[in-house]
Protein backbone atom coordinates (compact mmCIF):
# COMPACT_ATOMS: atom_id res chain seq x y z
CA UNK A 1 223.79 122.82 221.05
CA UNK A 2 226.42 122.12 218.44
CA UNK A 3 226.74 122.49 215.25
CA UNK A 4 226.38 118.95 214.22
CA UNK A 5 223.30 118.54 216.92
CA UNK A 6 221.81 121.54 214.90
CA UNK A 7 222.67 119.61 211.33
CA UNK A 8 221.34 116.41 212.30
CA UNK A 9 217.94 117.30 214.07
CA UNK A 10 217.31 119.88 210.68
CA UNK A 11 217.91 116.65 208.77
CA UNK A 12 215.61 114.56 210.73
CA UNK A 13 213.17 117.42 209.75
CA UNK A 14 213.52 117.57 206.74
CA UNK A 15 213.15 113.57 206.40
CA UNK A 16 209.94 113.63 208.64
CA UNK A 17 208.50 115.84 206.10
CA UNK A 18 209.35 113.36 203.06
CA UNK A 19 207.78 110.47 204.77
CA UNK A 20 204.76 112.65 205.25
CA UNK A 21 204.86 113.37 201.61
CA UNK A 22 205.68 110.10 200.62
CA UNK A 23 202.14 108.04 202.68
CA UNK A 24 199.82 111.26 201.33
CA UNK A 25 201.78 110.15 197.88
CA UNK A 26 201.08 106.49 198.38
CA UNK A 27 197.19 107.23 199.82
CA UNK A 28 196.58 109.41 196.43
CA UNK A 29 197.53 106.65 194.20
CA UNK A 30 195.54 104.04 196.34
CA UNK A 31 192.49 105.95 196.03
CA UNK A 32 193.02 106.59 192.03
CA UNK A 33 193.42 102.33 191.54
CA UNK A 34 190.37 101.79 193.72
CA UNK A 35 188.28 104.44 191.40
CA UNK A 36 190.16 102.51 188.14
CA UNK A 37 189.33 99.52 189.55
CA UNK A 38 185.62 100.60 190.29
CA UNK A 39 185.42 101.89 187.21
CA UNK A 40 186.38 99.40 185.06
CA UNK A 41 184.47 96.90 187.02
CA UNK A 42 187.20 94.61 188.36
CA UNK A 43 185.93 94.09 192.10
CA UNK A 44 182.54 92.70 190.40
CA UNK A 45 184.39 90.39 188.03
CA UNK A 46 186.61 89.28 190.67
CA UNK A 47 183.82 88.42 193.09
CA UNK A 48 182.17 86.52 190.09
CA UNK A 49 185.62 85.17 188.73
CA UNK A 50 186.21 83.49 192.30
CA UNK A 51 182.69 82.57 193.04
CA UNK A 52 183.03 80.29 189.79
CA UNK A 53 186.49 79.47 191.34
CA UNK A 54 184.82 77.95 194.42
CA UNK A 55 182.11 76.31 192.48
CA UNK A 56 184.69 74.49 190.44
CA UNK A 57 186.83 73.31 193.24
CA UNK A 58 183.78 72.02 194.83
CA UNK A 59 182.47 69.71 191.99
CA UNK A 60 186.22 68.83 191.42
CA UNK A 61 186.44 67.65 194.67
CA UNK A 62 183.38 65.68 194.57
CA UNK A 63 184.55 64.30 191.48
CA UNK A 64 187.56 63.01 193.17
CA UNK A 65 185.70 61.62 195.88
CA UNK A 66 183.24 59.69 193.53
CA UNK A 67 180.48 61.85 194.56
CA UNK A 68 177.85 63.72 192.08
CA UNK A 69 178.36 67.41 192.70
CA UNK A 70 175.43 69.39 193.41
């Protein structure tokens, strides 16, 4: 194997190791938004915040359409 063979497939190595560190990286941050976000209590205001959304959009529509919304 030459010299350059040797260089190149150390490199690769060495690369295959910073992509590992890189998606544990990525997964550790991931899991510290979700426990912000749980914490703080974003997924329940969002739920709420779009289910009010939906309602909205709904008697909007029937508005448009001359209808009483329900």
């Amino acid at each position: 194997m030459s010299d350059l063979e040797l260089t190149m497939m150390r490199r690769v190595g060495e690369l295959n190791k910073e992509v590992a560190r890189l998606k544990a990286e990525v997964e550790r941050l991931r899991k510290a938004g979700d426990a912000m976000a749980e914490e703080m209590g974003l997924e329940t205001y969002a739920e709420e915040h779009f289910k009010q959304q939906k309602e909205f959009l709904k008697a909007w529509n029937a508005a448009k359409e001359g209808k009483p919304h329900a």
